[in-house]
Protein backbone atom coordinates (compact mmCIF):
# COMPACT_ATOMS: atom_id res chain seq x y z
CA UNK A 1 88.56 168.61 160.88
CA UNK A 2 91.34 170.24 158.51
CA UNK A 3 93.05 169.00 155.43
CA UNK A 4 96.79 168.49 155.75
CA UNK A 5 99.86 167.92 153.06
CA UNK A 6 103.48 168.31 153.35
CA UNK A 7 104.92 171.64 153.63
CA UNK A 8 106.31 171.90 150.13
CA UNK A 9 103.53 170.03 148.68
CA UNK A 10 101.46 173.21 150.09
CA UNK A 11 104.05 175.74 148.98
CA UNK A 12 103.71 174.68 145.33
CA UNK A 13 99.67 174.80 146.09
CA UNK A 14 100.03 178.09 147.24
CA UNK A 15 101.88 179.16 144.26
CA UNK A 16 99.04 177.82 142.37
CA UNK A 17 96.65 179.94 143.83
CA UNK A 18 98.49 182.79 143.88
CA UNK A 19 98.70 182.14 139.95
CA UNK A 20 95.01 181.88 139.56
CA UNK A 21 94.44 185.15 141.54
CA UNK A 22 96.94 187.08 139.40
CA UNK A 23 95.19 185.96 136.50
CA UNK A 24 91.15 185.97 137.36
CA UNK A 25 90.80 187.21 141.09
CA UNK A 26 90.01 183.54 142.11
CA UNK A 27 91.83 181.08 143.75
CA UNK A 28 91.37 178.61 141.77
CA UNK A 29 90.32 179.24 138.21
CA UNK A 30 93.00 180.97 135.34
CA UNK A 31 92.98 182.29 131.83
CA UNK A 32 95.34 180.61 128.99
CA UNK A 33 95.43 181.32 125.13
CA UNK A 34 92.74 178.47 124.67
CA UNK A 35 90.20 179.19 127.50
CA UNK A 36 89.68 179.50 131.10
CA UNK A 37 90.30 176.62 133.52
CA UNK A 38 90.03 175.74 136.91
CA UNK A 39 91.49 173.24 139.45
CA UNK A 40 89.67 171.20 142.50
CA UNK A 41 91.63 169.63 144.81
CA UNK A 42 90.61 166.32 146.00
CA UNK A 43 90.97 163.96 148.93
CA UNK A 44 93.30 164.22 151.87
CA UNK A 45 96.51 161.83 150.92
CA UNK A 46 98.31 159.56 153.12
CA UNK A 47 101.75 160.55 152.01
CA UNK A 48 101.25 164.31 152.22
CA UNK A 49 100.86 164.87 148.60
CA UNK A 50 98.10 167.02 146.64
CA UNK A 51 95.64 165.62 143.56
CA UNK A 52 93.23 167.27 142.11
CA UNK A 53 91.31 167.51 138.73
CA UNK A 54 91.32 170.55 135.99
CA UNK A 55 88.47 171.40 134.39
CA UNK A 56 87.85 174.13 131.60
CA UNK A 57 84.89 175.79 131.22
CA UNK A 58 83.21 175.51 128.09
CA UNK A 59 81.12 178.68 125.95
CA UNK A 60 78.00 177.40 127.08
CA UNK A 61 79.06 177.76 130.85
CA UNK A 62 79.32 173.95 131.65
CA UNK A 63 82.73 172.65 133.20
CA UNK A 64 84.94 169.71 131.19
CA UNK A 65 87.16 167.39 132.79
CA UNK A 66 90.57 167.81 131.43
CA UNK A 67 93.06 166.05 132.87
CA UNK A 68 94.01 165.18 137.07
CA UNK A 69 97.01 166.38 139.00
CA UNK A 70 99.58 165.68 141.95
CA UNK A 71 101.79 167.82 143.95
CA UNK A 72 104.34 165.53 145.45
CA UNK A 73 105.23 165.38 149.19
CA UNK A 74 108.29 167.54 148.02
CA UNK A 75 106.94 169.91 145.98
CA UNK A 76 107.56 168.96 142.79
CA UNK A 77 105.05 168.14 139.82
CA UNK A 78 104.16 164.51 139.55
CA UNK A 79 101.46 164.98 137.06
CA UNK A 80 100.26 168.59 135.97
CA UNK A 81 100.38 170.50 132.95
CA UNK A 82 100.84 174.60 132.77
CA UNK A 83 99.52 176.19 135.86
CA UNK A 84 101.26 173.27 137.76
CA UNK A 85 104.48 173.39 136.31
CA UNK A 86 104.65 177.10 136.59
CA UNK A 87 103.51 177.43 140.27
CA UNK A 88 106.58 174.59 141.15
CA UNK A 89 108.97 176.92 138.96
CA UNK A 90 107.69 180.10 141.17
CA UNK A 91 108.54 178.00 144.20
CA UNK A 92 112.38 176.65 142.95
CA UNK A 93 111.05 172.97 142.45
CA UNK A 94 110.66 172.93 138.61
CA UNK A 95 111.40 174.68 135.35
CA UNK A 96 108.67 176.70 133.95
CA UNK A 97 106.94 175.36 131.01
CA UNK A 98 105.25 177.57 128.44
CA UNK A 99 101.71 177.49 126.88
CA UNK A 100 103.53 176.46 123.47
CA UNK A 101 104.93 173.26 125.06
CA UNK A 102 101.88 172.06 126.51
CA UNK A 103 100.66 172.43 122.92
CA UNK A 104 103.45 170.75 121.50
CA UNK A 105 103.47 168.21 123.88
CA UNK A 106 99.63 167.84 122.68
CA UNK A 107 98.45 168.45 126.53
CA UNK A 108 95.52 170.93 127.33
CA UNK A 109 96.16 173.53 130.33
């Protein structure tokens, strides 16, 4: 049985992944100023949207929760913070935000 989202939803997903391989080699784990982070996306959702969870992986090898995030059906960032934001700008369905705002904002990742 597969997993299924809207189109754009996936785009933007895609542009995540691309992201994470640019950065790491993996699909789902990237490199920022403050540490290394990765994403797992979660259930199947009704609407065609994507969630998930971020994580970043601590010195001692161990993985922290961070904060969740969701892909709309249309692409766009619903909730999300740098790799996110910058895989919906790749994809024309956001601006790109930059490691200083997130800090600024006082968000992680």
């Amino acid at each position: 049985m597969g997993w299924s989202c809207t189109r754009d939803a996936g785009v933007t997903h895609d542009a995540m992944i691309a992201i994470c391989r640019e950065s790491t080699g993996s699909s789902n784990e990237w490199a920022q100023r403050d540490g290394r982070f990765f994403f797992e996306t979660g259930d199947e959702q009704a609407d065609g949207s994507i969630v998930g969870e971020v994580y970043r992986m601590t010195s001692t090898g161990r993985a922290r929760f961070v904060r969740n995030f969701k892909i709309s059906p249309d692409g766009r960032i619903a909730e999300g913070g740098y790799l996110e934001r910058c895989a919906a700008a790749r994809v024309g369905k956001g601006e790109k935000i930059s490691e200083r705002e997130i800090e600024r904002k006082g968000g992680a990742a």
